[in-house]
Every structure is written in structure tokens, then in C-alpha cells.
PDB file of N, CA and C in Angstrom:
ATOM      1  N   UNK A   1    -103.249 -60.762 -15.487  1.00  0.00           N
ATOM      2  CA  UNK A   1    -104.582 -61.138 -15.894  1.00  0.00           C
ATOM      3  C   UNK A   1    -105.333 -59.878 -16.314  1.00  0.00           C
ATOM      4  N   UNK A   2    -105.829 -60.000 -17.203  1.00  0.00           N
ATOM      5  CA  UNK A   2    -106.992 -58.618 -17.963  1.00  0.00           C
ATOM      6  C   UNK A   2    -108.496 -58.491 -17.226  1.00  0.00           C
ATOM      7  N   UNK A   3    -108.553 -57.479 -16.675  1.00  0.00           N
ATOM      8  CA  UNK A   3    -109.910 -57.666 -16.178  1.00  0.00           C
ATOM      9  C   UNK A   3    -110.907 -57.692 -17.038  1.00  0.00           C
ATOM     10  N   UNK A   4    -112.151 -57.553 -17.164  1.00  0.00           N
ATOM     11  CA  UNK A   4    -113.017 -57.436 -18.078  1.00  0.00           C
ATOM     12  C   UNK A   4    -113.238 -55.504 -18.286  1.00  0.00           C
ATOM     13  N   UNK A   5    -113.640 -55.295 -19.098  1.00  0.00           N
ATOM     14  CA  UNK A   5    -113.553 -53.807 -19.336  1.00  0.00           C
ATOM     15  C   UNK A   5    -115.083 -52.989 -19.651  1.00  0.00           C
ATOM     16  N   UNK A   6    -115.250 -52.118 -19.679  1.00  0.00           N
ATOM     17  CA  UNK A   6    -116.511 -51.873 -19.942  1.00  0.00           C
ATOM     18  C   UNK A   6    -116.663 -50.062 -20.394  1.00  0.00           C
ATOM     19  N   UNK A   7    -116.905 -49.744 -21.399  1.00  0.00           N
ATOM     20  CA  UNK A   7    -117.199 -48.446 -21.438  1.00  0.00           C
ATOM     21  C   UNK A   7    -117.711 -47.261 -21.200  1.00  0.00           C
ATOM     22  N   UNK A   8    -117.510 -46.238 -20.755  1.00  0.00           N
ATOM     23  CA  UNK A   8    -118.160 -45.539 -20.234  1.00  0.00           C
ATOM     24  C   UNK A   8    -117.874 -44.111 -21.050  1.00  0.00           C
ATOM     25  N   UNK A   9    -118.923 -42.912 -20.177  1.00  0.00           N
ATOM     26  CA  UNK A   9    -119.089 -41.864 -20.771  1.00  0.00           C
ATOM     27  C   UNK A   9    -118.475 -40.662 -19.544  1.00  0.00           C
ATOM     28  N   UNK A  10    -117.707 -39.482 -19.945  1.00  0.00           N
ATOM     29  CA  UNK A  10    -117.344 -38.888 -19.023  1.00  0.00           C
ATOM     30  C   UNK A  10    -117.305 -37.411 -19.876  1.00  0.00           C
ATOM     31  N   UNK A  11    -117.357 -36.490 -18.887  1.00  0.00           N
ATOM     32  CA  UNK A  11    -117.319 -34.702 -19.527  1.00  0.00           C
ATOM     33  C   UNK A  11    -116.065 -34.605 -18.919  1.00  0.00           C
ATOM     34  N   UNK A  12    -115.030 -33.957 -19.489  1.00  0.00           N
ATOM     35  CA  UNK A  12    -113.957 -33.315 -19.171  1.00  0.00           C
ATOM     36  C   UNK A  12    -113.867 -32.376 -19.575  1.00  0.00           C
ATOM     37  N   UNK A  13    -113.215 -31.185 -19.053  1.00  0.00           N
ATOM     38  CA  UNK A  13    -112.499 -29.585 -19.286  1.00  0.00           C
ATOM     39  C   UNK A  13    -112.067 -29.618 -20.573  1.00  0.00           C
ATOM     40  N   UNK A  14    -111.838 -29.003 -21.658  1.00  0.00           N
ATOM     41  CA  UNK A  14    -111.731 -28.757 -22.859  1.00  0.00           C
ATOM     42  C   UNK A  14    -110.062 -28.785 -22.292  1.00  0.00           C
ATOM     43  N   UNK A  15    -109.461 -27.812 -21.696  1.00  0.00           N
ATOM     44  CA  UNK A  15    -107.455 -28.231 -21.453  1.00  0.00           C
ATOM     45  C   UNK A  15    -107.228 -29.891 -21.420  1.00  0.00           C
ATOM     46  N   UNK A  16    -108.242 -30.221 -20.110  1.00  0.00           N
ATOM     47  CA  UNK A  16    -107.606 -31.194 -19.568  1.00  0.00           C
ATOM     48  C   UNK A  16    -107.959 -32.564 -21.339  1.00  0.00           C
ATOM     49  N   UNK A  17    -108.888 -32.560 -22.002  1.00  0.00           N
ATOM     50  CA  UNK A  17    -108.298 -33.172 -23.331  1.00  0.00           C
ATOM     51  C   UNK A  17    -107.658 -32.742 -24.042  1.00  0.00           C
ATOM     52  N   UNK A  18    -107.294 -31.848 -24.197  1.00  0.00           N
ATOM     53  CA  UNK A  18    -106.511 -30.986 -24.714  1.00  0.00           C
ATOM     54  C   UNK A  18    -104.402 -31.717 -24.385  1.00  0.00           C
ATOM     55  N   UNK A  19    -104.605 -31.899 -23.025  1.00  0.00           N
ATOM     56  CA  UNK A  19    -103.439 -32.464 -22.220  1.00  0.00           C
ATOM     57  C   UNK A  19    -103.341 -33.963 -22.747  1.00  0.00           C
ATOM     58  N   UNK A  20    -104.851 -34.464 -22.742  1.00  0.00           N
ATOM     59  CA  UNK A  20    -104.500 -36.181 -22.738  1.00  0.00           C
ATOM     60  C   UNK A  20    -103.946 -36.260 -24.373  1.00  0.00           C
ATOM     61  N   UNK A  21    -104.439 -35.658 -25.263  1.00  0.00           N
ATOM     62  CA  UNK A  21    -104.095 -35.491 -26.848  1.00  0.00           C
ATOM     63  C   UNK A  21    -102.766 -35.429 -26.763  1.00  0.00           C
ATOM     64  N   UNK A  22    -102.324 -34.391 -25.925  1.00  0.00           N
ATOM     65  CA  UNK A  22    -100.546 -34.455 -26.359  1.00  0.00           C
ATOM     66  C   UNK A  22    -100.134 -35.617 -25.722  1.00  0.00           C
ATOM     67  N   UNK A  23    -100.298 -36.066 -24.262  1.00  0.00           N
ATOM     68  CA  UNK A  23     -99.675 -37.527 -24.246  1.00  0.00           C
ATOM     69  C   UNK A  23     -99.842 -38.537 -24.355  1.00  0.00           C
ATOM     70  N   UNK A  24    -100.905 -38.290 -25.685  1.00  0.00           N
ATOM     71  CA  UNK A  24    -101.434 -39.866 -26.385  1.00  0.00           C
ATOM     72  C   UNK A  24    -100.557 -39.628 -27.672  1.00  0.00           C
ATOM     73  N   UNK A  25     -99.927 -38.330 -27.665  1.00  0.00           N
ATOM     74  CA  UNK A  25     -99.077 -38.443 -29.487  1.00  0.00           C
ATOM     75  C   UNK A  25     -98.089 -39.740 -29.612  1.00  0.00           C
ATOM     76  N   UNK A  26     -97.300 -39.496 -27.969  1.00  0.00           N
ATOM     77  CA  UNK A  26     -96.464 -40.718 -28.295  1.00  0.00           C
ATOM     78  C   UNK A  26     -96.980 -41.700 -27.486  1.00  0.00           C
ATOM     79  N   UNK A  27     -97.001 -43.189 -28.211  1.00  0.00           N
ATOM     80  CA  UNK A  27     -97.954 -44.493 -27.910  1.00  0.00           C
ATOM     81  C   UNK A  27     -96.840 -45.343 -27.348  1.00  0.00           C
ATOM     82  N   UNK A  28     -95.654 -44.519 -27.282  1.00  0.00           N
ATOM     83  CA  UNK A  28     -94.725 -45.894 -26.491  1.00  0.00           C
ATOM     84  C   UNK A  28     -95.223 -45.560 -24.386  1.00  0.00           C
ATOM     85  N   UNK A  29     -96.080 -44.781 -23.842  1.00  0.00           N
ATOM     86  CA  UNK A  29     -96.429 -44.567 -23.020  1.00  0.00           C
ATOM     87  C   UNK A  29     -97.561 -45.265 -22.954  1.00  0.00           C
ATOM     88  N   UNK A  30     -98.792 -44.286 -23.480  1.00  0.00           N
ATOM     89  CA  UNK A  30    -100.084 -44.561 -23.395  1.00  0.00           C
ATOM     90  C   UNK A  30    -100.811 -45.120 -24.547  1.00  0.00           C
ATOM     91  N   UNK A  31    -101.205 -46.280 -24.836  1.00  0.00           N
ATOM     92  CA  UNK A  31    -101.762 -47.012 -26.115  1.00  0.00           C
ATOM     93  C   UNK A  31    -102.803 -45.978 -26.858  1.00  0.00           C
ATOM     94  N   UNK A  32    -103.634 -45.323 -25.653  1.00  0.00           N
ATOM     95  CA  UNK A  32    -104.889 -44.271 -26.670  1.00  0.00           C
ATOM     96  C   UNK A  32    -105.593 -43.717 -24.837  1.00  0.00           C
ATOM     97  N   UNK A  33    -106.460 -42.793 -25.353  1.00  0.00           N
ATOM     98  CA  UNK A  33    -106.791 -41.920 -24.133  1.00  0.00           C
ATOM     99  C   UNK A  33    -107.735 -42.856 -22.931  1.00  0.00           C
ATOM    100  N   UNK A  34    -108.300 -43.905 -23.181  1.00  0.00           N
ATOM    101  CA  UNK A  34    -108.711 -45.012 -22.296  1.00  0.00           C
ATOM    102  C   UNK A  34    -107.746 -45.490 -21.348  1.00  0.00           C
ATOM    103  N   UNK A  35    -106.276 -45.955 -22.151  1.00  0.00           N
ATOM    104  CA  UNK A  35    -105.443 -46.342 -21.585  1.00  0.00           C
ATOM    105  C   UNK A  35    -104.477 -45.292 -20.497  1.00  0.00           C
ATOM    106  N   UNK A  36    -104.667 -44.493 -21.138  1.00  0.00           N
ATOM    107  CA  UNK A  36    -104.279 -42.902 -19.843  1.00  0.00           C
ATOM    108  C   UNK A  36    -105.148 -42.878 -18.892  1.00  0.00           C
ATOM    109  N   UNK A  37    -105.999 -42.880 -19.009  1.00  0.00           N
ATOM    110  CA  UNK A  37    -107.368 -42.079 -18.012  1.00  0.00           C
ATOM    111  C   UNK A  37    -107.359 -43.746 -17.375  1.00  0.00           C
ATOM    112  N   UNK A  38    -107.260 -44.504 -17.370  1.00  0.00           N
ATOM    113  CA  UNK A  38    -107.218 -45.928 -16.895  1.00  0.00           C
ATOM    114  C   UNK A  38    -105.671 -45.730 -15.895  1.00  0.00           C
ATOM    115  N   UNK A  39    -104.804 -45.500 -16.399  1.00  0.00           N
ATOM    116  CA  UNK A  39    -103.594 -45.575 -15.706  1.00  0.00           C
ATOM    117  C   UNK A  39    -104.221 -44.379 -14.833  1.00  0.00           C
ATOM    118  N   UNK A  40    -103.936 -43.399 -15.055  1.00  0.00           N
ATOM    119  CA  UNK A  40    -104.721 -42.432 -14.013  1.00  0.00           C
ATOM    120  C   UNK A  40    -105.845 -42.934 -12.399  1.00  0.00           C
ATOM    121  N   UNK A  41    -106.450 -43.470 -13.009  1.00  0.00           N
ATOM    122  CA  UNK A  41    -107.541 -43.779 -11.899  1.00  0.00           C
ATOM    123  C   UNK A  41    -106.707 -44.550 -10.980  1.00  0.00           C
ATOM    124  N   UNK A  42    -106.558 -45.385 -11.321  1.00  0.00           N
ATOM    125  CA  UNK A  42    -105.050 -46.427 -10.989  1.00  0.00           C
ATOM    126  C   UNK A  42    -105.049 -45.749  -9.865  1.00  0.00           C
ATOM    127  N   UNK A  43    -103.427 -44.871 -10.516  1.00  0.00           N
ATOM    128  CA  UNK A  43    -102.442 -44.424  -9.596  1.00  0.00           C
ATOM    129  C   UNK A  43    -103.569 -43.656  -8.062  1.00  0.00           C
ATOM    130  N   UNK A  44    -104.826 -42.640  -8.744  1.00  0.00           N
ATOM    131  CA  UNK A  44    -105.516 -42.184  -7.852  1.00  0.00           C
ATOM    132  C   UNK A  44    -105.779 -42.918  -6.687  1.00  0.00           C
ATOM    133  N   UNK A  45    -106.340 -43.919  -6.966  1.00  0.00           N
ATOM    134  CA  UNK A  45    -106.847 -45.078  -6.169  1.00  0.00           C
ATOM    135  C   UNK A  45    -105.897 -45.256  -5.536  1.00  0.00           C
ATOM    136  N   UNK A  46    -104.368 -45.820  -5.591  1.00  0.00           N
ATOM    137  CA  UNK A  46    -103.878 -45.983  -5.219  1.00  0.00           C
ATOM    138  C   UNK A  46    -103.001 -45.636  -4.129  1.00  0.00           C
ATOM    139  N   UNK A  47    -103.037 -44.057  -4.232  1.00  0.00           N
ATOM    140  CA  UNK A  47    -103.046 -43.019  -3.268  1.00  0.00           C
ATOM    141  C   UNK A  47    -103.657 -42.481  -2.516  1.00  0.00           C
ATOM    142  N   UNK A  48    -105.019 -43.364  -2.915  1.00  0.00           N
ATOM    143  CA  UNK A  48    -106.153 -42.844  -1.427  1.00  0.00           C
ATOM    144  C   UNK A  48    -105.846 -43.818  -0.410  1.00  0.00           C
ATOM    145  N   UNK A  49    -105.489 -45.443  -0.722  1.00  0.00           N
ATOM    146  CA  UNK A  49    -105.241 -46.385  -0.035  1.00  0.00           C
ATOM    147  C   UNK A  49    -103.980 -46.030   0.855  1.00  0.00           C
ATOM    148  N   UNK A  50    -102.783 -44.843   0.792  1.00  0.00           N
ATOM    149  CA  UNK A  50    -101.902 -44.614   1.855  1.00  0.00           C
ATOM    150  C   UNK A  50    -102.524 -43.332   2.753  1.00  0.00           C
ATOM    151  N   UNK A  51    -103.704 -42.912   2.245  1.00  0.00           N
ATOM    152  CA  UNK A  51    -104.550 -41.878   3.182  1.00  0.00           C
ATOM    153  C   UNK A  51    -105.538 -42.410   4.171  1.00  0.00           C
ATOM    154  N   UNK A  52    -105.822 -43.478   3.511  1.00  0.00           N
ATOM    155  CA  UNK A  52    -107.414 -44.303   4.146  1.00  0.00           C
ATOM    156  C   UNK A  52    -106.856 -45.078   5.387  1.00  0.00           C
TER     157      UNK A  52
END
């Protein structure tokens, strides 16, 4: 199921886009840099839940 989505605004480190650019070149991973930084939070989240 798709959640509903909503846009937002964020400052990042000039590397760290720098990083998401190269692994948005290939799209058989990450569809575009939303879809990275989305998988990202993810996994984060997901790893606080075996700390918490």
C-alpha cells in the first residue's frame, strides 16, 4: 500500500549531495533522490527500533 506523501525542504552538506547524485546515476536502485533519502530514513528508523 502507498502511503500518502508530502514534500518537504531539507539543507544537506554539499558531499553528502554530492554522494546521493552518484547513486541516483543508476535508477535500477534508487528511482531519484526522494526515493534514496526515503529508503534511508527507513532503514534509520528502523534501527533505532532494535536500540529502543
Amino acid at each position: 500500500m502507498n502511503m500518502p506523501k508530502k514534500p518537504i525542504s531539507a539543507t544537506i552538506e554539499i558531499s553528502l549531495l554530492d554522494w546521493i547524485a552518484r547513486e541516483c546515476r543508476d535508477t535500477t536502485t534508487y528511482r531519484n533522490k526522494s526515493h534514496l533519502i526515503e529508503i534511508a530514513l527507513q532503514e534509520l528508523r528502523s534501527r533505532g527500533k532494535d536500540h529502543g
